[in-house]
Protein backbone atom coordinates (compact mmCIF):
# COMPACT_ATOMS: atom_id res chain seq x y z
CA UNK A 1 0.00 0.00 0.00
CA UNK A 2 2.79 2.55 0.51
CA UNK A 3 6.46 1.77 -1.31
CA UNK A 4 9.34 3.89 -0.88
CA UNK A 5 12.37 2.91 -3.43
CA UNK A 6 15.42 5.13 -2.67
CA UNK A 7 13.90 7.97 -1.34
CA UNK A 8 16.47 10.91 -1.07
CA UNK A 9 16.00 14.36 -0.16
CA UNK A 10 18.19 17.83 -0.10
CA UNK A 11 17.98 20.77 1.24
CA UNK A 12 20.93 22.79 -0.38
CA UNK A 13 23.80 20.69 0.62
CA UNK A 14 22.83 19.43 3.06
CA UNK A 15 21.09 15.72 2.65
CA UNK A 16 17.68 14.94 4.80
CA UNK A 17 17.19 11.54 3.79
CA UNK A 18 19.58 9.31 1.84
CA UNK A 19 18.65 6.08 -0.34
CA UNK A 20 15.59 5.38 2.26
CA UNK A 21 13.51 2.16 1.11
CA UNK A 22 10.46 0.60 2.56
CA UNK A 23 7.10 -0.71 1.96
CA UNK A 24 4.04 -1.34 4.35
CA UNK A 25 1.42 -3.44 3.59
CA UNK A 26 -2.26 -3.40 3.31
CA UNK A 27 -4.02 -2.45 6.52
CA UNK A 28 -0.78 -2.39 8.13
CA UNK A 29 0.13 -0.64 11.26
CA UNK A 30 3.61 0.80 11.58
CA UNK A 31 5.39 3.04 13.52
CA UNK A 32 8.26 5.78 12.23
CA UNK A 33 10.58 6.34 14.89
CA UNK A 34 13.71 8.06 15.09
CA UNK A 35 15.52 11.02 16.99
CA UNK A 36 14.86 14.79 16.10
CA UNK A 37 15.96 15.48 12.95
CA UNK A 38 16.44 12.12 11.36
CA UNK A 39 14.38 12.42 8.52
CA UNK A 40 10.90 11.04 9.55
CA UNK A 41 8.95 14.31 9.17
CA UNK A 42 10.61 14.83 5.80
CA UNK A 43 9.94 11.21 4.23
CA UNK A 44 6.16 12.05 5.54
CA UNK A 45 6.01 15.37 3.71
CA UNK A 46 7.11 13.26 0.38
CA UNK A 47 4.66 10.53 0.70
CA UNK A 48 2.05 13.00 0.88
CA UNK A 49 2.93 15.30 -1.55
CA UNK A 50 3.91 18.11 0.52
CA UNK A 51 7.66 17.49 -0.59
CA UNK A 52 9.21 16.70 -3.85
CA UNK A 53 12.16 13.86 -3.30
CA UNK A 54 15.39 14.89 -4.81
CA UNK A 55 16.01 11.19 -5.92
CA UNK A 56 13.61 8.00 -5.48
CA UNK A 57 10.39 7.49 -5.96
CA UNK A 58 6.82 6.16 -3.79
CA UNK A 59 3.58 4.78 -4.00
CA UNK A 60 0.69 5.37 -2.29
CA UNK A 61 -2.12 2.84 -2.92
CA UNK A 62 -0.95 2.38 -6.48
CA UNK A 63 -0.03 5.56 -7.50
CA UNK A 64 3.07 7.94 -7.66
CA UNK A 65 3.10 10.48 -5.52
CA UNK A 66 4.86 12.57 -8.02
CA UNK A 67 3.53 11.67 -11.35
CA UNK A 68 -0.02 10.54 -10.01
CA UNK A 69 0.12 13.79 -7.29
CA UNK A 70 -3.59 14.16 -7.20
CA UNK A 71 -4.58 10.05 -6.93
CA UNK A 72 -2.28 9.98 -4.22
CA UNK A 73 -3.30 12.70 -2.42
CA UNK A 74 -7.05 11.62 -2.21
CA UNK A 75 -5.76 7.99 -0.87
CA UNK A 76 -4.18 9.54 2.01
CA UNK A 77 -5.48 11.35 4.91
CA UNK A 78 -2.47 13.31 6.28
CA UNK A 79 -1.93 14.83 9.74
CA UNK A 80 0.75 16.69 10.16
CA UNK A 81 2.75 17.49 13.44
CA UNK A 82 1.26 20.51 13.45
CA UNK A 83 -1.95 20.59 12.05
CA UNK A 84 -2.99 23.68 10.23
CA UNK A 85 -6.72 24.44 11.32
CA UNK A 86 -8.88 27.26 10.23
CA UNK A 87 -9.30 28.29 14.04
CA UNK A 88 -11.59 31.39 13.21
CA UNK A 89 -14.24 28.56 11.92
CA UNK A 90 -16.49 25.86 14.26
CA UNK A 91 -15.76 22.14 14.40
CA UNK A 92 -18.65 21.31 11.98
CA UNK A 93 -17.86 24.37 9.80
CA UNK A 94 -14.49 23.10 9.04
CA UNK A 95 -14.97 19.36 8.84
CA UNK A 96 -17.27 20.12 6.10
CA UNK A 97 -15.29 22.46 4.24
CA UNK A 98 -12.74 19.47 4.01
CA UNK A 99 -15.79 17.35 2.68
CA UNK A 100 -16.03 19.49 0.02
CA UNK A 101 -12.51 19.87 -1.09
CA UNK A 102 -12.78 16.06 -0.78
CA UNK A 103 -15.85 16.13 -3.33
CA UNK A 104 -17.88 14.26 -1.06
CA UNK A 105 -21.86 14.89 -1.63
CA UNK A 106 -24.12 15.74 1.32
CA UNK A 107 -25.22 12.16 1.73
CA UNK A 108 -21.69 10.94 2.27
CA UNK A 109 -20.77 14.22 4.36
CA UNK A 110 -23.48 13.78 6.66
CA UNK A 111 -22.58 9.33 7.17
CA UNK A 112 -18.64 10.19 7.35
CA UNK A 113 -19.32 13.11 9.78
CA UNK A 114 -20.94 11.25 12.52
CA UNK A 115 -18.69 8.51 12.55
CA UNK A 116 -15.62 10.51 12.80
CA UNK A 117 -17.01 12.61 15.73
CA UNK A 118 -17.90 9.35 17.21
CA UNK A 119 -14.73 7.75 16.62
CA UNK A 120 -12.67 10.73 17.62
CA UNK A 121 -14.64 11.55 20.89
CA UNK A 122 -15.71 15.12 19.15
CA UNK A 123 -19.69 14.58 20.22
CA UNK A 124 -20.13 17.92 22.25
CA UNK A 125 -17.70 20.29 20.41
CA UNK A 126 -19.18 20.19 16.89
CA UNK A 127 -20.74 23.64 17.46
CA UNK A 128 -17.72 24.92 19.06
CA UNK A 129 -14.85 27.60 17.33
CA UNK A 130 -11.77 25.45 16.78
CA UNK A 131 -9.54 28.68 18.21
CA UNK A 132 -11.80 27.82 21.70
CA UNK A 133 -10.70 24.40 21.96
CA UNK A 134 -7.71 22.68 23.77
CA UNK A 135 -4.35 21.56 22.42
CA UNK A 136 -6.23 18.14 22.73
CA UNK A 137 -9.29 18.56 21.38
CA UNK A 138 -7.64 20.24 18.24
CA UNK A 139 -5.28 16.95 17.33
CA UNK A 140 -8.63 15.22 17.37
CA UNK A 141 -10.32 17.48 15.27
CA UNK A 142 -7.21 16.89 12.58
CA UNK A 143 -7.38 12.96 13.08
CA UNK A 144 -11.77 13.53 12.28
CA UNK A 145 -10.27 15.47 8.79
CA UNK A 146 -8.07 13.03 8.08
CA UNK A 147 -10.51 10.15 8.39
CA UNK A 148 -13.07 12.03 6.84
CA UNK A 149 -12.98 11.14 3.30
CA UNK A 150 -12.32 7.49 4.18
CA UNK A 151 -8.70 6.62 3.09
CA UNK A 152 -7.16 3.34 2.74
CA UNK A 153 -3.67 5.25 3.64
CA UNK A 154 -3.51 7.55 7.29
CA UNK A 155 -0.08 9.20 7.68
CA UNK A 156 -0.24 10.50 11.14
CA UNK A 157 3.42 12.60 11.82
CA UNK A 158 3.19 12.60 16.15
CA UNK A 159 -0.81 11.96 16.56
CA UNK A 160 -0.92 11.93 20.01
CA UNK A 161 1.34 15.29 20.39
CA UNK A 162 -0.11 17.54 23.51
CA UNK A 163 -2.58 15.37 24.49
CA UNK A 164 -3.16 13.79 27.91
CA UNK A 165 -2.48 10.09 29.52
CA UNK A 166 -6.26 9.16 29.32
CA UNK A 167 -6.75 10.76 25.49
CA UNK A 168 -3.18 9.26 24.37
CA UNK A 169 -4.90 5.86 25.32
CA UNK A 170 -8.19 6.56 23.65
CA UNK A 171 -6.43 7.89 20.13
CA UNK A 172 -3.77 4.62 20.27
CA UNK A 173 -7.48 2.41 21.21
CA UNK A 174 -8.77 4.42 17.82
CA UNK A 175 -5.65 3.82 15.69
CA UNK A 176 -5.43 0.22 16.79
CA UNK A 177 -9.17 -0.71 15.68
CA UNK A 178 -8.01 1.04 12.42
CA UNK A 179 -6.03 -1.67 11.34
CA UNK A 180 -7.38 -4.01 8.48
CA UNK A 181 -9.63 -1.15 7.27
CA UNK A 182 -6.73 1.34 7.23
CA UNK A 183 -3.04 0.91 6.36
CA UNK A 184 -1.36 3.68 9.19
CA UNK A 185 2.02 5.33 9.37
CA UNK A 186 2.52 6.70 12.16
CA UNK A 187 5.68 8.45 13.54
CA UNK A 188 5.79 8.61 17.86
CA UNK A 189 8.31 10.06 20.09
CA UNK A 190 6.69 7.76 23.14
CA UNK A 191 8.02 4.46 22.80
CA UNK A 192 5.62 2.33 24.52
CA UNK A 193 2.88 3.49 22.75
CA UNK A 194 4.78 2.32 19.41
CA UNK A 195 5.48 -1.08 20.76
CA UNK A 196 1.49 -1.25 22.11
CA UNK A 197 0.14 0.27 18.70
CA UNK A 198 1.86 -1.47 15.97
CA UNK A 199 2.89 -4.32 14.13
CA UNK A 200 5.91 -3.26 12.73
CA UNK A 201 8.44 -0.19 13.43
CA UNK A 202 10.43 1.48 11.37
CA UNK A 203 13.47 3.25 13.17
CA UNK A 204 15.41 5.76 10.94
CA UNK A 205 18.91 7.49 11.87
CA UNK A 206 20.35 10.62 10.09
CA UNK A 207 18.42 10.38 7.48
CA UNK A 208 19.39 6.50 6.34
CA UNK A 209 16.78 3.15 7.78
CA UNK A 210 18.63 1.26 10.23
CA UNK A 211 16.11 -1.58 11.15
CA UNK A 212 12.50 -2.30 10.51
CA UNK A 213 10.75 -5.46 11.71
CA UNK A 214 8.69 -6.46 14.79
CA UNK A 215 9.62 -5.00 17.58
CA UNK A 216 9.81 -8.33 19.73
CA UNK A 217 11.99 -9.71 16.70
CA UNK A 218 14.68 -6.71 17.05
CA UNK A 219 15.08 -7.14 20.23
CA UNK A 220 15.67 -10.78 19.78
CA UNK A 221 18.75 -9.81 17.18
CA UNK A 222 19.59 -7.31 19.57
CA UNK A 223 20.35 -8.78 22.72
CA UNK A 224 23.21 -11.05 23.36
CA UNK A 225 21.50 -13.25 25.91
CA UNK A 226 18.65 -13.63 28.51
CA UNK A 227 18.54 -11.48 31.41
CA UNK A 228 17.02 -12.35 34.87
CA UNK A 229 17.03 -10.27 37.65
CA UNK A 230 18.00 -12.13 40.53
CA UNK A 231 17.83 -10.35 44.40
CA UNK A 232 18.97 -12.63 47.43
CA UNK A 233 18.33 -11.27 50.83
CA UNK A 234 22.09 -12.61 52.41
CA UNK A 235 24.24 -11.44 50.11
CA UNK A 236 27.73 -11.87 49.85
CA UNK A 237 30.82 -10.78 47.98
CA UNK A 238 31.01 -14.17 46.46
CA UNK A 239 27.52 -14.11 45.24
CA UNK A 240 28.40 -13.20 41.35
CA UNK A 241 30.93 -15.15 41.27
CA UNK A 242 29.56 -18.39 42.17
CA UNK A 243 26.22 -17.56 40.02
CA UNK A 244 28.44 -17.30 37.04
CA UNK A 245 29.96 -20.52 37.81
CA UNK A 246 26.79 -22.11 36.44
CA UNK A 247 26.91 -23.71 32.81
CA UNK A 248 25.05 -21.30 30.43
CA UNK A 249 25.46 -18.50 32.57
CA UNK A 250 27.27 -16.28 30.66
CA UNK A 251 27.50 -12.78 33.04
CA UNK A 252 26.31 -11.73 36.14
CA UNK A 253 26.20 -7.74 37.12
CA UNK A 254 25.35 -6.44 40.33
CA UNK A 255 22.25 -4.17 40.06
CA UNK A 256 21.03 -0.82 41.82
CA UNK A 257 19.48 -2.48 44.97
CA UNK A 258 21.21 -4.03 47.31
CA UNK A 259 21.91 -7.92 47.17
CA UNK A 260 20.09 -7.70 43.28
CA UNK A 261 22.21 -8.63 40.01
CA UNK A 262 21.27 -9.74 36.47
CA UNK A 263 22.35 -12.50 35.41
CA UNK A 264 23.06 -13.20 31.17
CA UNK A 265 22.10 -16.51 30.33
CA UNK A 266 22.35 -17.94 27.07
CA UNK A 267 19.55 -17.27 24.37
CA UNK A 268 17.13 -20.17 24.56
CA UNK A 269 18.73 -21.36 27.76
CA UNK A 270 15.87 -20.93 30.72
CA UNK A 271 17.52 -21.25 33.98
CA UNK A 272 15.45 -20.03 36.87
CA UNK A 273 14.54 -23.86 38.39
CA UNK A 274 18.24 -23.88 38.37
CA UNK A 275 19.20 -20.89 39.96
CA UNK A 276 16.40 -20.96 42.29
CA UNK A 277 17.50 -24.27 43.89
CA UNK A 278 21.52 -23.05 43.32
CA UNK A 279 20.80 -20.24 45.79
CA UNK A 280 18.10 -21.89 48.06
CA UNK A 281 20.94 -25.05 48.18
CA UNK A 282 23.41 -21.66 49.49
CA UNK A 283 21.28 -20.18 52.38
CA UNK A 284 20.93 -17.07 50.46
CA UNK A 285 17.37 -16.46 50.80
CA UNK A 286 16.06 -15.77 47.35
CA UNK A 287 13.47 -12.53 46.95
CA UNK A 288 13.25 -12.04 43.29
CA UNK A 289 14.11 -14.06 40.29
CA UNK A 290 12.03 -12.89 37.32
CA UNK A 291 13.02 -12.33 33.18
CA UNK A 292 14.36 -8.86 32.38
CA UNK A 293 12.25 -7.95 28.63
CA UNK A 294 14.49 -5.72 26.56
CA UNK A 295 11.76 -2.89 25.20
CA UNK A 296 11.42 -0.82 22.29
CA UNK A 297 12.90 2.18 24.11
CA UNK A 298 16.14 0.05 24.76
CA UNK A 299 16.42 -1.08 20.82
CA UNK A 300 15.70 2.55 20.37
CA UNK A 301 18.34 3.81 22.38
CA UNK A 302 20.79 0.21 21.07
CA UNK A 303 20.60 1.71 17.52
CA UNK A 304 20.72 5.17 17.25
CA UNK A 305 23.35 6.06 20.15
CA UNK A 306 25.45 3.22 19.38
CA UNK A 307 24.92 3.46 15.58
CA UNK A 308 24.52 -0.46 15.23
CA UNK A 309 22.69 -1.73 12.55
CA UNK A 310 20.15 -4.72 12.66
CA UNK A 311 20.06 -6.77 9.09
């Protein structure tokens, strides 16, 4: 539904994006992460038209975004990071201006408006001036424009930006029952939300893609080896040592609280019956032994501070 093929953008000099290449499938979900300034804003703004790539091309549901500009356009319902409202206007006032741009006839106005103000929690505010409303309540009103004239492609650039915990849960709920219907790009600077939203992520790096894949499987390629977190309430200066005398126990390192360390194993190898009884056999008095999950926001911070690369 959307393919990039060397996508590669200037400004002067100075390179945005170099040689980026992806696709995302049909009613895909997929997250777009990377630090400030890598490039994710920018290879939004040429998906959608905004931008012209200096090299590369991109389809959106079939069509060039360069040499099919207009197709493309109506396939996609955009929302930028900042989304440029019309504040002087009321909620209703503006979503049906966009109707019309959109060509849609009264019929299909009046069905598409009440299920976007249902969807996007807007049932209340229709009468209200946009330029009245809350940071908040103004992302939702550009999600109900983007959704408007039913797209198969969203391209949401930070959707959740300036909104509170319990409306960041409700627009991730909405995106989430999106997929299958909708194929959604969506680029996040909260991490969690990525990993709870999507199927896939996307993580780009000055300007160049450095992984994409589930996040569960990049972690997997990531890490070097199981960690447990293992607390003993008698602890001792031997403790480490004699935990890493166990087969398949590749490292142990002590942790921030006292008498806790985590302990590498190797990758497949699940040893907690056998440290369990190992430290119950010692007298050590065991308090904690649970798996330590490697998230999204440690891959993240793996592959874009240590500039690794994940094939």
């Amino acid at each position: 539904m959307i393919q990039a093929e060397g996508l590669t953008k200037y400004y002067g000099p100075h390179p945005a994006i170099v040689d980026v290449s992806f696709q995302v499938a049909e009613g895909e979900i997929v997250a777009f992460l990377g630090p400030n300034g890598a490039g994710k804003t920018t290879t939004m703004r040429i998906l959608t038209g905004y931008l012209p790539a200096t090299f590369g091309s991109a389809q959106v549901a079939g069509f060039d975004v360069a040499e099919q500009s207009m197709e493309a356009r109506r396939s996609i319902g955009y929302v930028p990071e900042q989304v440029p409202l019309y504040t002087d206007m009321r909620v209703r006032q503006y979503l049906g201006y966009c109707g019309r741009l959109h060509g849609m006839s009264k019929a299909q106005m009046a069905e598409r408006l009440e299920y976007v103000t249902d969807r996007c929690g807007l049932n209340g505010q229709l009468d209200a001036i946009i330029a009245t409303l809350s940071l908040g309540y103004r992302q939702r009103v550009g999600l109900a424009q983007a959704m408007l004239h039913d797209p198969p492609v969203l391209i949401l650039d930070e959707p959740t930006a300036g909104l509170d915990p319990n409306q960041i849960i409700e627009v991730r709920n909405l995106i989430k029952s999106l997929a299958g219907d909708h194929t959604v790009m969506l680029s996040t600077h909260i991490l969690p939300e990525a990993q709870m939203t999507c199927e896939r992520v996307m993580i780009i790096d000055k300007g160049q893609i450095i992984a994409v894949d589930r996040p569960e499987a990049l972690t997997a390629q990531i890490r070097q080896a199981e960690t447990l977190m293992v607390r003993v309430q008698n602890d001792t200066e031997t403790v480490a040592r004699q935990l890493q005398d166990i087969s398949q126990v590749a490292a142990v390192r002590p942790a921030a609280s006292p008498g806790a360390y985590y302990v590498d194993t190797e990758i497949g190898a699940d040893l907690r019956a056998q440290i369990a009884e190992f430290i119950v056999n010692h007298g050590w008095g065991l308090l904690e032994l649970r798996p330590v999950e490697m998230s999204l926001e440690d891959v993240f911070r793996e592959l874009t501070t240590e500039e690794k690369g994940v094939a």
